[in-house]
Protein backbone atom coordinates (compact mmCIF):
# COMPACT_ATOMS: atom_id res chain seq x y z
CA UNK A 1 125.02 -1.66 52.31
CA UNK A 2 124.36 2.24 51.70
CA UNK A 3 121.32 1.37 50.09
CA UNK A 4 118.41 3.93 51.29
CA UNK A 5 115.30 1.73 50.51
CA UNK A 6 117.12 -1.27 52.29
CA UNK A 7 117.45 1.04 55.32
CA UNK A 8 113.88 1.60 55.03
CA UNK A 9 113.04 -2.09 54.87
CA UNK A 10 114.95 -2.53 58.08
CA UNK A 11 113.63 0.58 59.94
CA UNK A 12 116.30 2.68 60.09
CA UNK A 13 115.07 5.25 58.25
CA UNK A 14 111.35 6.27 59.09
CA UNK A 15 108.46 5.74 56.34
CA UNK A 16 104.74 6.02 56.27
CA UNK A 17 104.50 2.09 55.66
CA UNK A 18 101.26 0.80 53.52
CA UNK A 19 102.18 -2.79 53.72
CA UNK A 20 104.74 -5.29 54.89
CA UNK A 21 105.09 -8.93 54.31
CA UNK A 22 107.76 -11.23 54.33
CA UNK A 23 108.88 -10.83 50.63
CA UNK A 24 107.98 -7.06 50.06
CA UNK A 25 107.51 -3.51 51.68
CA UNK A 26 105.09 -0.62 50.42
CA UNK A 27 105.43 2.77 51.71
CA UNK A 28 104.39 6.15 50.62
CA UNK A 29 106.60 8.34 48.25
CA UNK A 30 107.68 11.22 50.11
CA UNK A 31 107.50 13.36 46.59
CA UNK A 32 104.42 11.90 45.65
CA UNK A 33 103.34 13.01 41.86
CA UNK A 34 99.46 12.28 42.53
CA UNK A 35 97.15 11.51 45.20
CA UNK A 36 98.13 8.03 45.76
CA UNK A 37 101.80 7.86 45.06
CA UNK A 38 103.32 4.50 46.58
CA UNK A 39 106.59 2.63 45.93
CA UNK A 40 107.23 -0.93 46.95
CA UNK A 41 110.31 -2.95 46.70
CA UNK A 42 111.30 -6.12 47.54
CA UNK A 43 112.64 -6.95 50.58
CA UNK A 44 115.43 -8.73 48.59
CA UNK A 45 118.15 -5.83 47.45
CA UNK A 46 117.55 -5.99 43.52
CA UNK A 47 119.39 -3.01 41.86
CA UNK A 48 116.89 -2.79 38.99
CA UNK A 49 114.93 -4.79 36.49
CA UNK A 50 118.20 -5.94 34.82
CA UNK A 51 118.64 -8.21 38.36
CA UNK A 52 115.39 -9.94 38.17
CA UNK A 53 116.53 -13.47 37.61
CA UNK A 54 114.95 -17.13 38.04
CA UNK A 55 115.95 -16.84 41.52
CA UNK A 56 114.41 -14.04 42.95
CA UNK A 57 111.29 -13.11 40.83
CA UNK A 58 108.99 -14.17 43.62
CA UNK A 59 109.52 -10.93 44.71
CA UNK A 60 108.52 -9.08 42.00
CA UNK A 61 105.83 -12.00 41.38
CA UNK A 62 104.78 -11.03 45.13
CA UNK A 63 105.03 -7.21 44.09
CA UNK A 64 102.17 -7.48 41.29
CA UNK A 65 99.74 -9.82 43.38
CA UNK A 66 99.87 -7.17 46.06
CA UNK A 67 99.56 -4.12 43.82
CA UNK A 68 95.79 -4.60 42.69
CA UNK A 69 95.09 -4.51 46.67
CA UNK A 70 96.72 -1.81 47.38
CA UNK A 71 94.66 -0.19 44.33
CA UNK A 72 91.56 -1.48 45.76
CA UNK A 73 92.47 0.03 49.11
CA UNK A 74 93.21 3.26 47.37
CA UNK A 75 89.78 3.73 45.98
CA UNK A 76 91.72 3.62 42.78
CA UNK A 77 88.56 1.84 41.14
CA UNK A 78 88.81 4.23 37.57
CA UNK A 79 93.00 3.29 36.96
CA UNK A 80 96.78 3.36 37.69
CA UNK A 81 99.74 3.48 36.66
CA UNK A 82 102.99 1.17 37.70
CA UNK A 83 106.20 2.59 36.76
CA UNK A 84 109.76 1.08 37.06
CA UNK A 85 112.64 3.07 35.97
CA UNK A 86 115.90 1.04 35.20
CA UNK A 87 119.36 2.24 34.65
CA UNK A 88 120.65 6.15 34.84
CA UNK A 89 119.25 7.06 31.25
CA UNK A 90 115.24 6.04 32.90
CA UNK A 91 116.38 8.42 35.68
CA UNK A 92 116.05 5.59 37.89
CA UNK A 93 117.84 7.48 41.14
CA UNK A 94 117.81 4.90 43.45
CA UNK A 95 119.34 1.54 42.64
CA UNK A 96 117.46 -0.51 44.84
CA UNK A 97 114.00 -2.17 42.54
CA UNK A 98 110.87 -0.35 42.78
CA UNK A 99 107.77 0.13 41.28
CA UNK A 100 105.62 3.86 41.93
CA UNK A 101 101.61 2.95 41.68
CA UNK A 102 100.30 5.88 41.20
CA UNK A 103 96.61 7.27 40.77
CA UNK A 104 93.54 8.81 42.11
CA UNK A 105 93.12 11.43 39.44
CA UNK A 106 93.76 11.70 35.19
CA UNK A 107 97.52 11.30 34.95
CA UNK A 108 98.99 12.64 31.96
CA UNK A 109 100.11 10.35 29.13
CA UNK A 110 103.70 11.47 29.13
CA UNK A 111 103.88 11.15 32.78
CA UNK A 112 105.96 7.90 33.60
C-alpha cells in the first residue's frame, strides 16, 4: 500500500510520535496550523469517514477516548478543535482517516 500515514504507522517514514497503542498512532503535523497541531489515525487503513463501519469503529472509538489526554497533556485546558476532512471537495489530501486536534491559542471560527 502507497499509503503515507500507513508508512508512518509502520516506521518507515520518520515522525515526532505523541502516542502509540495497539489500535491508534498520534504524531505531530509537520505543517502544524497552531501550537499544538496533532493528527492521529488508526492503525487500521480507513480511507475516510465514509469507511467507518460496525467493524472497525473501535478505532475511531479508541481515537476520541485518547484525544481528551492528549488535550490534557497539551495544557490545552481553555479548548480544541478536532477536524476530519472527508472526500476531495473537504480537501481531505490524504486518504488514510485522521483527525487534526488542534489548540493552544484562539483559533479562528472559519478555521477547520
Amino acid at each position: 500500500m502507497d499509503c503515507i500515514f500507513c508508512k508512518i504507522i509502520a516506521g518507515e517514514i520518520p515522525s515526532a510520535k505523541v502516542y502509540e497503542d495497539e489500535l491508534c498512532f498520534a504524531f505531530r503535523d509537520i505543517n502544524p496550523q497552531a501550537p499544538t497541531h496533532i493528527l492521529i489515525v488508526p492503525k487500521e487503513h480507513i480511507a475516510s469517514a465514509d469507511g467507518i463501519s460496525g467493524e472497525n469503529s473501535k478505532y475511531v472509538s479508541a481515537i476520541f477516548e485518547a484525544i481528551p489526554k492528549f488535550a490534557a497533556a497539551e495544557g490545552l485546558t481553555t479548548g480544541y478543535r478536532v477536524i476530519t476532512n472527508c472526500g476531495e471537495d473537504a480537501c481531505q489530501t490524504v486518504k488514510h482517516l485522521h483527525f487534526h486536534l488542534m489548540g493552544g491559542k484562539k483559533l479562528p471560527e472559519n478555521m477547520g
